[in-house]
N, C-alpha and C. Protein backbone atom coordinates (compact mmCIF):
# COMPACT_ATOMS: atom_id res chain seq x y z
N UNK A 1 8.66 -4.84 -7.30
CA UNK A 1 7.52 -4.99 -6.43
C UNK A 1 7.96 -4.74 -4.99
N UNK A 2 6.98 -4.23 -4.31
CA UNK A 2 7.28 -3.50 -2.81
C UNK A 2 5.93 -4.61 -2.50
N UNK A 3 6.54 -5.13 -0.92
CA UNK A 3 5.51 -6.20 -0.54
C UNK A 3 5.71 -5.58 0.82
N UNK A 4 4.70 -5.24 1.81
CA UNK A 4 5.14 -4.67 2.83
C UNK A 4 3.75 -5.47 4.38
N UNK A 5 4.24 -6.09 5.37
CA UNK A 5 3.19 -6.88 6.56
C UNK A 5 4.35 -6.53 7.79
N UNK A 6 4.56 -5.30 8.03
CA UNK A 6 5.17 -4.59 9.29
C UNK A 6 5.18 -4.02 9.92
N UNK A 7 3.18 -4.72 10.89
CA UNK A 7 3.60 -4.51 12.16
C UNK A 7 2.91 -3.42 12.73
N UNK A 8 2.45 -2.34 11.58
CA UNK A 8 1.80 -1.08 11.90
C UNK A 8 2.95 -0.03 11.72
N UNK A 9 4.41 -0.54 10.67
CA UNK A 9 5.10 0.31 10.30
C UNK A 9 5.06 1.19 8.84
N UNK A 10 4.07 0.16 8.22
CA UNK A 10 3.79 0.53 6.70
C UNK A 10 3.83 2.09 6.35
N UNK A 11 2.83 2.99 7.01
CA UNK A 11 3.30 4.09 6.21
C UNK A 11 4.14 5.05 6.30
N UNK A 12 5.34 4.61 7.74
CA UNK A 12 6.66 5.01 8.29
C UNK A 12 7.68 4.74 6.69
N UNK A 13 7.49 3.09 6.62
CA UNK A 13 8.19 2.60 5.43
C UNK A 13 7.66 3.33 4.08
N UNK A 14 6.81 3.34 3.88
CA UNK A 14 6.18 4.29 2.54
C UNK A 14 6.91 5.69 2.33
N UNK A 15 6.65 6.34 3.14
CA UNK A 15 7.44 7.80 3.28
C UNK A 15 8.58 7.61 2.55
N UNK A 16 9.37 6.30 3.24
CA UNK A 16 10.86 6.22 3.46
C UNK A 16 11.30 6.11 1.69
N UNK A 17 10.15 5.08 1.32
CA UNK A 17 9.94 4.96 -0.12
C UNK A 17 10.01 5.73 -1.33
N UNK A 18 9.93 7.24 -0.97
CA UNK A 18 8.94 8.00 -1.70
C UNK A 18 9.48 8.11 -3.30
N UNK A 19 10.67 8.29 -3.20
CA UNK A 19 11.15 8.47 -4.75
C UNK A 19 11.28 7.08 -5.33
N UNK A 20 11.51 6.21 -4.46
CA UNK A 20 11.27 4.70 -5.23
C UNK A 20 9.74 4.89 -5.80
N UNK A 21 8.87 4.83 -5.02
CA UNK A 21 7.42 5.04 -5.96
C UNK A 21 7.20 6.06 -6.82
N UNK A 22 7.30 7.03 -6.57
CA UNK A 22 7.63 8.32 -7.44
C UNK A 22 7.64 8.56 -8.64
N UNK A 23 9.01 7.62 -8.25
CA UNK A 23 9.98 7.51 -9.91
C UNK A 23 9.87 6.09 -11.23
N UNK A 24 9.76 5.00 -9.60
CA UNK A 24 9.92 3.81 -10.75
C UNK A 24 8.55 3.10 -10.79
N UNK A 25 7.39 4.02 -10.07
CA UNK A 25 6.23 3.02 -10.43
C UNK A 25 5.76 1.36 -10.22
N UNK A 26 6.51 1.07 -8.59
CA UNK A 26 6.80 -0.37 -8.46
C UNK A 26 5.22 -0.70 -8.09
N UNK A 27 5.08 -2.36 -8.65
CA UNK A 27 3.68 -2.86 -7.65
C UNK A 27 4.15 -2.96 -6.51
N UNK A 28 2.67 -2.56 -5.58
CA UNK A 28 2.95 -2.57 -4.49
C UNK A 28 1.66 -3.60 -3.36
N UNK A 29 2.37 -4.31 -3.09
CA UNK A 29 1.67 -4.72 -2.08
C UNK A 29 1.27 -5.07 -0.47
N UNK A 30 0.49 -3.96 0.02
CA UNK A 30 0.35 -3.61 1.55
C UNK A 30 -0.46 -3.86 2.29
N UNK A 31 -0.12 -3.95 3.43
CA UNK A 31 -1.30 -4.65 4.37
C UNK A 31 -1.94 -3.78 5.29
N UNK A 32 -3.51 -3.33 5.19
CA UNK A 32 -3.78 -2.40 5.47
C UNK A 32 -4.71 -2.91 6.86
N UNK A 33 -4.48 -3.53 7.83
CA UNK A 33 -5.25 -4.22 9.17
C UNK A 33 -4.65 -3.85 10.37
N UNK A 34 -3.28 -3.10 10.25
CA UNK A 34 -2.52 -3.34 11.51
C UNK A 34 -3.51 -2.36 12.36
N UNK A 35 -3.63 -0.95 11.99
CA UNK A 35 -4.00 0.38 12.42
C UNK A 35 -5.34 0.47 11.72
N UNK A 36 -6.34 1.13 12.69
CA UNK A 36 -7.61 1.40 12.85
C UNK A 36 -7.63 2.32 11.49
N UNK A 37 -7.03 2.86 11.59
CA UNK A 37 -7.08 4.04 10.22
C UNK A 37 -6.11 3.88 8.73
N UNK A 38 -5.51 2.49 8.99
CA UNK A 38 -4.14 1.85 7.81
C UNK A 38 -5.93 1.57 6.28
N UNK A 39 -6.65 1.64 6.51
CA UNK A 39 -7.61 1.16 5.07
C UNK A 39 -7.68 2.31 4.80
N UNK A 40 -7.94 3.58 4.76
CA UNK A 40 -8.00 4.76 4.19
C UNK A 40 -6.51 5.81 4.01
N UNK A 41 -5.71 5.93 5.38
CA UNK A 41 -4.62 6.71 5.08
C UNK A 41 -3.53 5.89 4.56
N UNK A 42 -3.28 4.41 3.93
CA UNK A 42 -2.19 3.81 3.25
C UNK A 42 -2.28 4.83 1.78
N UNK A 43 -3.60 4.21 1.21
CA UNK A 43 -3.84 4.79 -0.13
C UNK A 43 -3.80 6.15 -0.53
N UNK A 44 -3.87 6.87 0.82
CA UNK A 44 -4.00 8.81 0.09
C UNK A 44 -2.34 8.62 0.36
N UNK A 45 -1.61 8.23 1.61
CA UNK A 45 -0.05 8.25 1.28
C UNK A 45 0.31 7.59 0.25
N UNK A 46 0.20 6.67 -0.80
CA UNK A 46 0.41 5.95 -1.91
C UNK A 46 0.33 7.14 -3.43
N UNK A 47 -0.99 7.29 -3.06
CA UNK A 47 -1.44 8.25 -4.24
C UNK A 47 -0.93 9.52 -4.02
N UNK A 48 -0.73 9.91 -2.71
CA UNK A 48 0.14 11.35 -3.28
C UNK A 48 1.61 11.53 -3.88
N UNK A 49 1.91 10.25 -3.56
CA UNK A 49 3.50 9.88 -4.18
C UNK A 49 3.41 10.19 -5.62
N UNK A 50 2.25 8.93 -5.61
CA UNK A 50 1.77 8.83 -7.29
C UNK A 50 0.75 8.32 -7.51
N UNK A 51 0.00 9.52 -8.37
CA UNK A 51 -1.55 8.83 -8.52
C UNK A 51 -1.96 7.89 -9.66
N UNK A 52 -0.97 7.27 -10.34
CA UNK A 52 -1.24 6.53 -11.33
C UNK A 52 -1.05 5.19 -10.96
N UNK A 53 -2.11 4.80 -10.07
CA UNK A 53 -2.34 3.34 -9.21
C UNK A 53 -3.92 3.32 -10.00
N UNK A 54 -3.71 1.96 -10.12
CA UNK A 54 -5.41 1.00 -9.88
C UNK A 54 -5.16 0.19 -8.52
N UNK A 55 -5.91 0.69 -7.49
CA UNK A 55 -5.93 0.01 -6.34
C UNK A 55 -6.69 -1.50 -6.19
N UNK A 56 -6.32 -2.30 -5.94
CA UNK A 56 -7.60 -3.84 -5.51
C UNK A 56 -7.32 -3.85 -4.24
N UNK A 57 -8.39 -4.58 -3.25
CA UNK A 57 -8.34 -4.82 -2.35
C UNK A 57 -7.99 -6.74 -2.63
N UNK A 58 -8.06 -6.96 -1.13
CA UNK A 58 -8.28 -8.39 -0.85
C UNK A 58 -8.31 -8.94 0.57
N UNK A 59 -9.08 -9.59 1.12
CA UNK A 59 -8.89 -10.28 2.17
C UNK A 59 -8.78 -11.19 2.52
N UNK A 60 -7.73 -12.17 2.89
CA UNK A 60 -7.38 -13.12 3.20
C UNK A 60 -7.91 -14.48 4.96
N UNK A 61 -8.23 -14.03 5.13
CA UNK A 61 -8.93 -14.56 6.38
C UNK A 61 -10.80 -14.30 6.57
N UNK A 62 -10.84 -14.93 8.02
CA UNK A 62 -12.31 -14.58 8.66
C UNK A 62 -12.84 -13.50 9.14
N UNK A 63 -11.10 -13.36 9.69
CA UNK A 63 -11.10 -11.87 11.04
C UNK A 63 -10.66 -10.83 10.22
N UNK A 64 -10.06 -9.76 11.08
CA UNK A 64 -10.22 -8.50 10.57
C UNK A 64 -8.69 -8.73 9.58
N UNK A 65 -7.43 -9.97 10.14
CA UNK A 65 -6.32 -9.55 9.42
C UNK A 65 -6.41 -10.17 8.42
N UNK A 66 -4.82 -9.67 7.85
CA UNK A 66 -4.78 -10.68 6.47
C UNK A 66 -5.75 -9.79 5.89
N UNK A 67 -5.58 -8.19 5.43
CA UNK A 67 -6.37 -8.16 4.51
C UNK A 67 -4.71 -7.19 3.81
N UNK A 68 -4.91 -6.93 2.13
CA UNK A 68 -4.01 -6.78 1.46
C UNK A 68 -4.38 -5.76 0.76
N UNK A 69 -4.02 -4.54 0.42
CA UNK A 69 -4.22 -3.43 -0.59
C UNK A 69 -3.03 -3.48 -1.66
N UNK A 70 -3.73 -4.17 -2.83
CA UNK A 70 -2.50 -3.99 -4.27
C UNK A 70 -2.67 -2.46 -4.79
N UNK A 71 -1.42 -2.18 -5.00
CA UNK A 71 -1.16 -1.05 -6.45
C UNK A 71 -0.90 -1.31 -7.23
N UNK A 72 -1.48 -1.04 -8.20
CA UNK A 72 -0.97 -1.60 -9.73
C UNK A 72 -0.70 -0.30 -10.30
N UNK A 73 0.51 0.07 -10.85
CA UNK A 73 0.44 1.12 -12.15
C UNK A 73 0.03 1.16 -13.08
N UNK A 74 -0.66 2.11 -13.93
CA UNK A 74 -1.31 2.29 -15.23
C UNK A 74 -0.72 2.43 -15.96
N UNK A 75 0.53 2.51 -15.84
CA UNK A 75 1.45 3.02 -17.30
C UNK A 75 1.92 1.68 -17.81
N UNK A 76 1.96 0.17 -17.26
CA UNK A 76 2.21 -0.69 -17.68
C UNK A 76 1.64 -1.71 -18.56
């Protein structure tokens, strides 16, 4: 499992990721609030790695943070 709340570095770190997701299909769980545009471009960088995610959302708070984008793999 990849757990990632850094800052507005997430899809710097994702990149960095790529054959870890790629290859081994880890859950992943990311926080998509830092950046105005982190709720739509986390998931197309996720899925082009690898598109065999079931995405959930979640939000954890009132305000805008604390919200969480899971990946789950399908092959499991």
């Amino acid at each position: 499992m990849i757990k990632m709340d850094i800052e507005s570095a997430e899809i710097q770190a994702l990149n960095g990721s790529k054959n870890i997701i790629a290859n081994l299909h880890p859950i992943l769980a990311i926080c998509v609030y830092h950046g105005y545009d982190d709720l739509y471009k986390i998931p197309q960088v996720v899925l082009a790695m690898n598109n065999k995610y079931r995405l959930y959302f979640r939000h954890y708070s009132f305000g805008i943070a604390e919200t969480v984008m899971y990946f789950i793999p399908t092959d499991t």
